[in-house]
N, C-alpha and C. Protein backbone atom coordinates (compact mmCIF):
# COMPACT_ATOMS: atom_id res chain seq x y z
N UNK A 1 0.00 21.08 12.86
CA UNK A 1 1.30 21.70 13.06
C UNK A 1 1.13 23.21 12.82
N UNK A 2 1.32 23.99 13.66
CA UNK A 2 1.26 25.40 13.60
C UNK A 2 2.66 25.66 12.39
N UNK A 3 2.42 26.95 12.57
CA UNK A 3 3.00 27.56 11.16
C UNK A 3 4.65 27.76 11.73
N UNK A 4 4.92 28.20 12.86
CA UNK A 4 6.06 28.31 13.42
C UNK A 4 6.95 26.73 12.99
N UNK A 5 6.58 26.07 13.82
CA UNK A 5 6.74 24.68 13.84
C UNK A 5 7.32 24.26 12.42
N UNK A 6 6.10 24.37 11.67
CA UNK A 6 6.24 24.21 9.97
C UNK A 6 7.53 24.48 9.33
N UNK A 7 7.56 26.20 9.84
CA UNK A 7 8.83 26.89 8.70
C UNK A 7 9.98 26.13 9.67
N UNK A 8 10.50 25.86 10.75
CA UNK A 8 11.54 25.18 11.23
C UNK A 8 11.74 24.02 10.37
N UNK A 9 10.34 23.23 10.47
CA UNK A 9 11.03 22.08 9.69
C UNK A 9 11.65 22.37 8.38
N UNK A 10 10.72 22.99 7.40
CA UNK A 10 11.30 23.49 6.03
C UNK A 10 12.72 23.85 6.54
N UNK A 11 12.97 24.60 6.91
CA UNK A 11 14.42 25.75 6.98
C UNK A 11 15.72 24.08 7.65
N UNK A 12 15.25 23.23 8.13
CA UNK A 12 15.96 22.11 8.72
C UNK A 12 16.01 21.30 7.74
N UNK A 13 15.43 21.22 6.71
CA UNK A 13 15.28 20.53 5.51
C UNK A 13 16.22 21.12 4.37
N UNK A 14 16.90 22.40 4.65
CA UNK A 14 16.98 23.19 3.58
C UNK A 14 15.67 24.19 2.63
N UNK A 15 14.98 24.17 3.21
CA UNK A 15 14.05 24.98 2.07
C UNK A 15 13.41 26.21 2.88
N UNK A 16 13.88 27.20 1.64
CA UNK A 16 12.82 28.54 2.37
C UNK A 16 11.11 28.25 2.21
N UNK A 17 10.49 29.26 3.74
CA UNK A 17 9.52 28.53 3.85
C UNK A 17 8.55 29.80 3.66
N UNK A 18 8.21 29.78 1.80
CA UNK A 18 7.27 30.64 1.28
C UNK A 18 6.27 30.48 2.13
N UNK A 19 5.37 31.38 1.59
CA UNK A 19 3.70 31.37 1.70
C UNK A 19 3.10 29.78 0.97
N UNK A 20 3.49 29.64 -0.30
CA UNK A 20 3.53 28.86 -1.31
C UNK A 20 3.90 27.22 -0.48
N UNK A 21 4.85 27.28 -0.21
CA UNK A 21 5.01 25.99 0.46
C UNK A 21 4.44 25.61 1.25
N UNK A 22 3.90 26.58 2.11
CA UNK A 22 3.32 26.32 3.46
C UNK A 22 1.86 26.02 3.46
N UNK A 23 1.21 26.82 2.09
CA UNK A 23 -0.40 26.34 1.49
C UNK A 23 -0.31 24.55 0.89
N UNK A 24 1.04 24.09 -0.15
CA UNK A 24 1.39 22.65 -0.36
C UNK A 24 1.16 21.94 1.06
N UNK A 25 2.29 22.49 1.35
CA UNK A 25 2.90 21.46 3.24
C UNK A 25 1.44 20.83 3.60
N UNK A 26 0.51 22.05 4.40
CA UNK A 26 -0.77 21.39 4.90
C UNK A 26 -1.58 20.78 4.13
N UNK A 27 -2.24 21.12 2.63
CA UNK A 27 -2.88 20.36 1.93
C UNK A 27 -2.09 19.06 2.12
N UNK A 28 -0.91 18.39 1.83
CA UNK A 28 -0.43 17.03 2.24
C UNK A 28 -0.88 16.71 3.43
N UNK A 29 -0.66 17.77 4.33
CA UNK A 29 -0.78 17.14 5.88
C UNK A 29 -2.22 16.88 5.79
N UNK A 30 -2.95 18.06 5.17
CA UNK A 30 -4.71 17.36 5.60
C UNK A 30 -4.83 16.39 4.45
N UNK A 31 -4.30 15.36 3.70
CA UNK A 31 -4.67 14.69 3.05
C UNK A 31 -4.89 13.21 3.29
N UNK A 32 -6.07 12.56 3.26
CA UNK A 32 -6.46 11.46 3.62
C UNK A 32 -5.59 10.28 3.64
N UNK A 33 -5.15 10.40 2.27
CA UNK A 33 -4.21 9.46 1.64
C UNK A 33 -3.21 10.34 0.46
N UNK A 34 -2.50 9.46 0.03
CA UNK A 34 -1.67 9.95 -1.18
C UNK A 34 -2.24 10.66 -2.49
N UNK A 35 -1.76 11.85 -2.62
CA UNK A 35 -2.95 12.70 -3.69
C UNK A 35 -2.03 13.61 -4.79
N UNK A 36 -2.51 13.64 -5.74
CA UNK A 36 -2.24 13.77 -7.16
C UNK A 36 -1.67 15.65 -6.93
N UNK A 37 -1.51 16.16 -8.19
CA UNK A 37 -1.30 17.19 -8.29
C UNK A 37 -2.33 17.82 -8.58
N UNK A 38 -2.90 16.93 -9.34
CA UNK A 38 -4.86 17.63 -9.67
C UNK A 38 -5.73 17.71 -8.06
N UNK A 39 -5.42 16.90 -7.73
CA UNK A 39 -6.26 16.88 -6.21
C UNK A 39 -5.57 17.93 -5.51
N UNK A 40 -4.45 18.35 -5.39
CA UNK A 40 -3.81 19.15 -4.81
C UNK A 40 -4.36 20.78 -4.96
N UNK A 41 -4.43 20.71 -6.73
CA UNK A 41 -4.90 22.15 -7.30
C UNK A 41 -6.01 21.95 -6.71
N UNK A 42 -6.78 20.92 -6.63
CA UNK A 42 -8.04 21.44 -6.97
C UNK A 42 -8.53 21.98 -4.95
N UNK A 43 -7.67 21.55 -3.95
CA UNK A 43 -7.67 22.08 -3.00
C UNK A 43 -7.30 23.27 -2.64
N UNK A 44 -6.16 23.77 -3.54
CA UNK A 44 -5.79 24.75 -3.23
C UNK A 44 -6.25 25.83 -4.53
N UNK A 45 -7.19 26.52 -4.87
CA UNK A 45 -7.51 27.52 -6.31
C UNK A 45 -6.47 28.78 -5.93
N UNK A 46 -6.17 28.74 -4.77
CA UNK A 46 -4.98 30.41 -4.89
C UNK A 46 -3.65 29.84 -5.79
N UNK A 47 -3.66 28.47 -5.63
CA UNK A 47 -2.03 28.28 -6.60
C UNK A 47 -2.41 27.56 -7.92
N UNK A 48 -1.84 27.98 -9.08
CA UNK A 48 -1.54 27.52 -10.21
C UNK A 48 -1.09 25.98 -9.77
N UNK A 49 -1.09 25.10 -11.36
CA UNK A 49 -0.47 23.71 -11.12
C UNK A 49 0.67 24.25 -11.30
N UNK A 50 1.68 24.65 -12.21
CA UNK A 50 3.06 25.24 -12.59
C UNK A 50 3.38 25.37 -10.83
N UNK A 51 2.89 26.31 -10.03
CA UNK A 51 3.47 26.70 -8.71
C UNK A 51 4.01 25.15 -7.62
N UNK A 52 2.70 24.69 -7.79
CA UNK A 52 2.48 23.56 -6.89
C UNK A 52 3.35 22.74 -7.33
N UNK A 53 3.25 22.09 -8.67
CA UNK A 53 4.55 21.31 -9.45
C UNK A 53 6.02 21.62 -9.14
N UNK A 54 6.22 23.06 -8.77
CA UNK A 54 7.99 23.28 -7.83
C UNK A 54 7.66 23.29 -6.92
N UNK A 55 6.56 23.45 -6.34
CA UNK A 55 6.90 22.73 -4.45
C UNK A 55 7.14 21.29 -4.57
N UNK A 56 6.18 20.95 -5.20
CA UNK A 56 6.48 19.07 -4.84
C UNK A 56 7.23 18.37 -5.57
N UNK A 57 8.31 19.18 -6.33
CA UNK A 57 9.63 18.77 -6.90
C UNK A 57 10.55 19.48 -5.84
N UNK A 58 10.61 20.51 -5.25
CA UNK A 58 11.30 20.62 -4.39
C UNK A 58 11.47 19.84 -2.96
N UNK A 59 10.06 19.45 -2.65
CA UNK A 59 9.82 19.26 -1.26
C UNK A 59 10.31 17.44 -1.73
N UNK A 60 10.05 16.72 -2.83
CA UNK A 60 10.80 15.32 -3.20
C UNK A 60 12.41 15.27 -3.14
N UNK A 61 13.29 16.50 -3.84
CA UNK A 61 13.98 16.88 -3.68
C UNK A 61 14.94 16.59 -2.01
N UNK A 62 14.23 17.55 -1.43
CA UNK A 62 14.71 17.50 0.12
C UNK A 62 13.94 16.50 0.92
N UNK A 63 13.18 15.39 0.76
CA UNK A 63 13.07 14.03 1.69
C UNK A 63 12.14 14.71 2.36
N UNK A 64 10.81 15.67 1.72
CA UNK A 64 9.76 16.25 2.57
C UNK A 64 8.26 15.35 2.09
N UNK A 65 8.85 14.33 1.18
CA UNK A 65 7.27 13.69 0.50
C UNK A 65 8.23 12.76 -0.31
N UNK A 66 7.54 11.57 -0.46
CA UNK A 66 7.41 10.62 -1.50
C UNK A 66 6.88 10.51 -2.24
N UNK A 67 7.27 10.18 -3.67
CA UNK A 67 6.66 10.25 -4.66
C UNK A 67 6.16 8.70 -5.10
N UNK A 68 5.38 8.95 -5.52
CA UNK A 68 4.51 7.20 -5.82
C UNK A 68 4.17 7.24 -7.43
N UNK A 69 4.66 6.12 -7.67
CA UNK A 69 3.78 5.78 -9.07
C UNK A 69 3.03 4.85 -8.97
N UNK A 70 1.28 4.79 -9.29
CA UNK A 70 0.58 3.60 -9.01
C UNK A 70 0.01 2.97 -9.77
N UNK A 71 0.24 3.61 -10.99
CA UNK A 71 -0.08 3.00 -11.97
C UNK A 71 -1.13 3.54 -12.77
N UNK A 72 -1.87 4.85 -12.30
CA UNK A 72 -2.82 5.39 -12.62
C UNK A 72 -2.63 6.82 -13.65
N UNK A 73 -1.19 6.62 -14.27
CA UNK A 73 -0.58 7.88 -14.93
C UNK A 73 -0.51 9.19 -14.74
N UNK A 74 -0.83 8.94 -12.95
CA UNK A 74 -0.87 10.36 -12.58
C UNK A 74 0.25 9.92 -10.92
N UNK A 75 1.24 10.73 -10.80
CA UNK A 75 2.32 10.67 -9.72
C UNK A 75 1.31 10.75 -8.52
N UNK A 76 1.89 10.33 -7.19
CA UNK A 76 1.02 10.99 -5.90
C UNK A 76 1.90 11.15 -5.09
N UNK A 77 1.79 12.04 -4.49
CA UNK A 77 2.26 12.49 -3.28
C UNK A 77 2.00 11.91 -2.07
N UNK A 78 2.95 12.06 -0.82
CA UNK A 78 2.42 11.88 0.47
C UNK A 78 3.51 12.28 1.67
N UNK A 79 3.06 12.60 2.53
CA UNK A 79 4.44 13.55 3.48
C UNK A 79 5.41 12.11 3.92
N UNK A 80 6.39 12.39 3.95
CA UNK A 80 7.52 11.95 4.97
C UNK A 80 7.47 11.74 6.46
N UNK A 81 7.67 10.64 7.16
CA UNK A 81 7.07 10.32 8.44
C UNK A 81 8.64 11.16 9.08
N UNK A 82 9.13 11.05 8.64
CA UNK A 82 10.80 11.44 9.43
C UNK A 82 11.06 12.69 9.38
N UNK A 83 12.07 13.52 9.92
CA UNK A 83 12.36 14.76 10.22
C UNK A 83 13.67 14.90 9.65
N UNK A 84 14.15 13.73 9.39
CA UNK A 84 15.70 13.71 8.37
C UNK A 84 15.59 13.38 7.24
N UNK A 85 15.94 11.95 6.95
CA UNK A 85 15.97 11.43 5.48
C UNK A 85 14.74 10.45 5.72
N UNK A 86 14.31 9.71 4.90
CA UNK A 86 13.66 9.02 4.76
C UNK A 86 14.10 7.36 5.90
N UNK A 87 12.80 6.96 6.45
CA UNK A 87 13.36 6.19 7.36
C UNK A 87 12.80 4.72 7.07
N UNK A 88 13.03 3.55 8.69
CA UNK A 88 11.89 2.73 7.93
C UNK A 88 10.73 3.05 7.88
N UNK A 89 10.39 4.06 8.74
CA UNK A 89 8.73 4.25 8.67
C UNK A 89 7.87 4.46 7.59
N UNK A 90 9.00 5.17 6.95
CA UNK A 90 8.79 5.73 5.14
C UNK A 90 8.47 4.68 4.45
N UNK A 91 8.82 3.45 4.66
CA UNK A 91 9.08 2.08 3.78
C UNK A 91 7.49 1.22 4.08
N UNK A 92 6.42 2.27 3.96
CA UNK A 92 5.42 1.21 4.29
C UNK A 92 4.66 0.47 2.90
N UNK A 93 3.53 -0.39 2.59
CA UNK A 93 3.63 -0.79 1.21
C UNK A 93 2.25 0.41 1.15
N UNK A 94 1.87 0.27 -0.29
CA UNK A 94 0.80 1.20 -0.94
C UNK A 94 -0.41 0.23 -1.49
N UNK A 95 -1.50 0.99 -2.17
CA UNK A 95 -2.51 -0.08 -2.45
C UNK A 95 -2.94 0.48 -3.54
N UNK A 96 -3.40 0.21 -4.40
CA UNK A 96 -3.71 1.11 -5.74
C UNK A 96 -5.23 0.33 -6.18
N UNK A 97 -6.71 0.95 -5.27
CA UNK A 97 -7.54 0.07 -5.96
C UNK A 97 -8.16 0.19 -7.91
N UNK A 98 -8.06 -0.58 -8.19
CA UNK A 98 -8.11 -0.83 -9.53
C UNK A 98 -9.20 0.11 -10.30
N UNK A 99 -10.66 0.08 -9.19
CA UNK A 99 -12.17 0.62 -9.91
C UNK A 99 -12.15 2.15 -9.11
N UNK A 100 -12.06 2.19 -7.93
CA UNK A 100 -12.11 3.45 -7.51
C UNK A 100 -10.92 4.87 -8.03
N UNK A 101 -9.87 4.13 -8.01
CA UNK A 101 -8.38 4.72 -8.67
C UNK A 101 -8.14 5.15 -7.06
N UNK A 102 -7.81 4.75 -5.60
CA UNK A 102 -7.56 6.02 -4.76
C UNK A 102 -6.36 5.10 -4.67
N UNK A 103 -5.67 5.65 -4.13
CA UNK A 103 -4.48 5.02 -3.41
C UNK A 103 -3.77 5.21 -1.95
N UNK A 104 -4.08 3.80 -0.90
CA UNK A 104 -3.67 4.11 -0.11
C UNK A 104 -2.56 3.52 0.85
N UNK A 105 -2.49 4.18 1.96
CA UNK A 105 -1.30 3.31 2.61
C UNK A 105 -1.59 2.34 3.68
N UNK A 106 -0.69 1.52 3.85
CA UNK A 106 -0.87 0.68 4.70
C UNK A 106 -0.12 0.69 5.11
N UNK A 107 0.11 1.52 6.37
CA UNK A 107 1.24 1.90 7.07
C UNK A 107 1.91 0.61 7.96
N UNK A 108 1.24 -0.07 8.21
CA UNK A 108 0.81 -1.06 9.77
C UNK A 108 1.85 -2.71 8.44
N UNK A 109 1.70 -2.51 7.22
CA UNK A 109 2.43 -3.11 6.24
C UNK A 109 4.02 -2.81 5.67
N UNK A 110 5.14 -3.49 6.47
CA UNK A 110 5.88 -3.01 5.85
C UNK A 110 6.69 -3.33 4.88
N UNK A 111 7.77 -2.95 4.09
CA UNK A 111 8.44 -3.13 2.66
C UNK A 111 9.21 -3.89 3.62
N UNK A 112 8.91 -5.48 2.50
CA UNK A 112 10.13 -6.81 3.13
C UNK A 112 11.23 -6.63 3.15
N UNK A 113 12.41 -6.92 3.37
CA UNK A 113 13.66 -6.29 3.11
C UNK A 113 14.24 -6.87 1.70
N UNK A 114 15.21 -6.28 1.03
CA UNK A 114 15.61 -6.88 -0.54
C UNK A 114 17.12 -6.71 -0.59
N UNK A 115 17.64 -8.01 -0.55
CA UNK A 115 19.16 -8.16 -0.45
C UNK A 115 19.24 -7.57 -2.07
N UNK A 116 19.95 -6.74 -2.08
CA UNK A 116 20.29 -6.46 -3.88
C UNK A 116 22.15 -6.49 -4.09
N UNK A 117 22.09 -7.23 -5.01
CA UNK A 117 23.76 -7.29 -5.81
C UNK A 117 25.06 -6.46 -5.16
N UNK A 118 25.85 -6.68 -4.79
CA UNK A 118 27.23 -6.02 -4.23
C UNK A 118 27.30 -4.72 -5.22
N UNK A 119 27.28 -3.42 -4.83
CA UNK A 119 27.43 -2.52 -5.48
C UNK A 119 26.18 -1.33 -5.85
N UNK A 120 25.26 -1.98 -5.21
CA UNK A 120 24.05 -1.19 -5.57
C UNK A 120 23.45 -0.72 -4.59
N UNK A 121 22.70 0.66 -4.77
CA UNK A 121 22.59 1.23 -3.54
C UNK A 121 21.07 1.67 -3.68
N UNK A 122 20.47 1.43 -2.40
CA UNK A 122 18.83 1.71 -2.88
C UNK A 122 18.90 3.07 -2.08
N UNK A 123 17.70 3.67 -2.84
CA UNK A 123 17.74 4.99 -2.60
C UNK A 123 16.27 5.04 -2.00
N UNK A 124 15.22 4.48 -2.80
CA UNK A 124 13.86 4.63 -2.59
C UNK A 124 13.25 3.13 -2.83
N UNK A 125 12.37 2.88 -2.35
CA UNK A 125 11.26 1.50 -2.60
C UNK A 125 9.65 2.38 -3.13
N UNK A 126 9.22 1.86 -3.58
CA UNK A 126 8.11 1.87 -4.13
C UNK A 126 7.04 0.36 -4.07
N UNK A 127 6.84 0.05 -3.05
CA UNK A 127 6.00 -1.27 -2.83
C UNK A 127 4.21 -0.85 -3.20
N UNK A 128 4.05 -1.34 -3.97
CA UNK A 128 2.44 -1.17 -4.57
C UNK A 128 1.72 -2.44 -5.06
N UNK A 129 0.68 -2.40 -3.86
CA UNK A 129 -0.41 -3.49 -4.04
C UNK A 129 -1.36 -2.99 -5.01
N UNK A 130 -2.12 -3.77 -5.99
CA UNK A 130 -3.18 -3.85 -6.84
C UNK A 130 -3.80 -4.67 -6.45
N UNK A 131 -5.78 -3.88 -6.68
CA UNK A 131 -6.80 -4.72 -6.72
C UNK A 131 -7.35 -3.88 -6.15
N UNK A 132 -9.00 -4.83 -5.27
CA UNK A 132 -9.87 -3.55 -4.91
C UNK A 132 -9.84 -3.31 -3.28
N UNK A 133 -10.20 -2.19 -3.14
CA UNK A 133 -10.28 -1.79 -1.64
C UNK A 133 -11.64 -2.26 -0.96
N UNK A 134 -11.75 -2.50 0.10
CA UNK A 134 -12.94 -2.89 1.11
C UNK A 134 -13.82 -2.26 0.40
N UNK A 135 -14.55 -1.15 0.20
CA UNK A 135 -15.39 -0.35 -0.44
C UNK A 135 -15.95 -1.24 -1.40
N UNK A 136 -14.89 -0.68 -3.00
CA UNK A 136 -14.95 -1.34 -3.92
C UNK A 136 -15.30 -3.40 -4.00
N UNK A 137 -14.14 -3.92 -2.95
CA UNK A 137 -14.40 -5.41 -3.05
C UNK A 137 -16.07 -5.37 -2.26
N UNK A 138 -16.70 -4.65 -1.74
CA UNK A 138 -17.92 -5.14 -0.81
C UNK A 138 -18.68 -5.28 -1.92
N UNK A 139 -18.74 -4.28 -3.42
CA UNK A 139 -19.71 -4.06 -4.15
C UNK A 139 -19.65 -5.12 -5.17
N UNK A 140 -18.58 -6.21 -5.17
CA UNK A 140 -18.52 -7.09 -5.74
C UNK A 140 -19.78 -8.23 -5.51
């Protein structure tokens, strides 16, 4: 995604579209899979963690990334498939291998649907598989 392109989406999202955001934005976009804030710094050395930590509270904020917990005591990131709010595409499940620690998606997998109680309103899913990945299970 060129840089033009980029700041539209930000600015359609609500968010001004620093320098700062726009070094976050692509590190997500070039990211394999879902990646930490340490993986993030450690891609980007022009930004502090403090900096990067208000982009990706902002960019969670405005429905520009999901936030994952996988169990590995460290949050992960990953971009938003949608251009509005979060959609079904967003709703795919996650994988958290146990020995390697990576975590990934399985997009092609999606979050079953969950009738919940009269009155309650889901906002986000968080579907996360445990165990090992192809890699890891081969070395078994």
């Amino acid at each position: 995604m060129d840089n033009t392109r980029l700041e539209r989406m930000l600015i359609n999202k609500g968010v001004k579209p620093t320098s700062n955001r726009i070094l976050v934005y692509k590190a997500l976009m070039n990211a394999p899979r879902p990646v930490s804030l340490a993986d993030i710094e450690c891609s980007l050395e022009s930004l502090d963690k403090a900096s990067i930590f208000r982009v990706l509270e902002l960019f969670a904020a405005n429905d520009i990334v999901h936030v994952l917990e996988d169990g590995s005591r460290s949050l992960k990131y990953e971009l938003c498939h949608s251009d509005s709010h979060h959609t079904v595409d967003d709703r795919h499940v996650h994988f958290y291998c146990e020995r390697c620690m990576q975590t990934f998606c399985l997009e092609d997998v999606s979050v079953p649907p969950i009738d919940t109680p009269a009155g309650f309103i889901t906002r986000s899913v968080n579907y996360m598989l445990k165990g090992l990945c192809p890699d890891c299970a081969g070395k078994e």
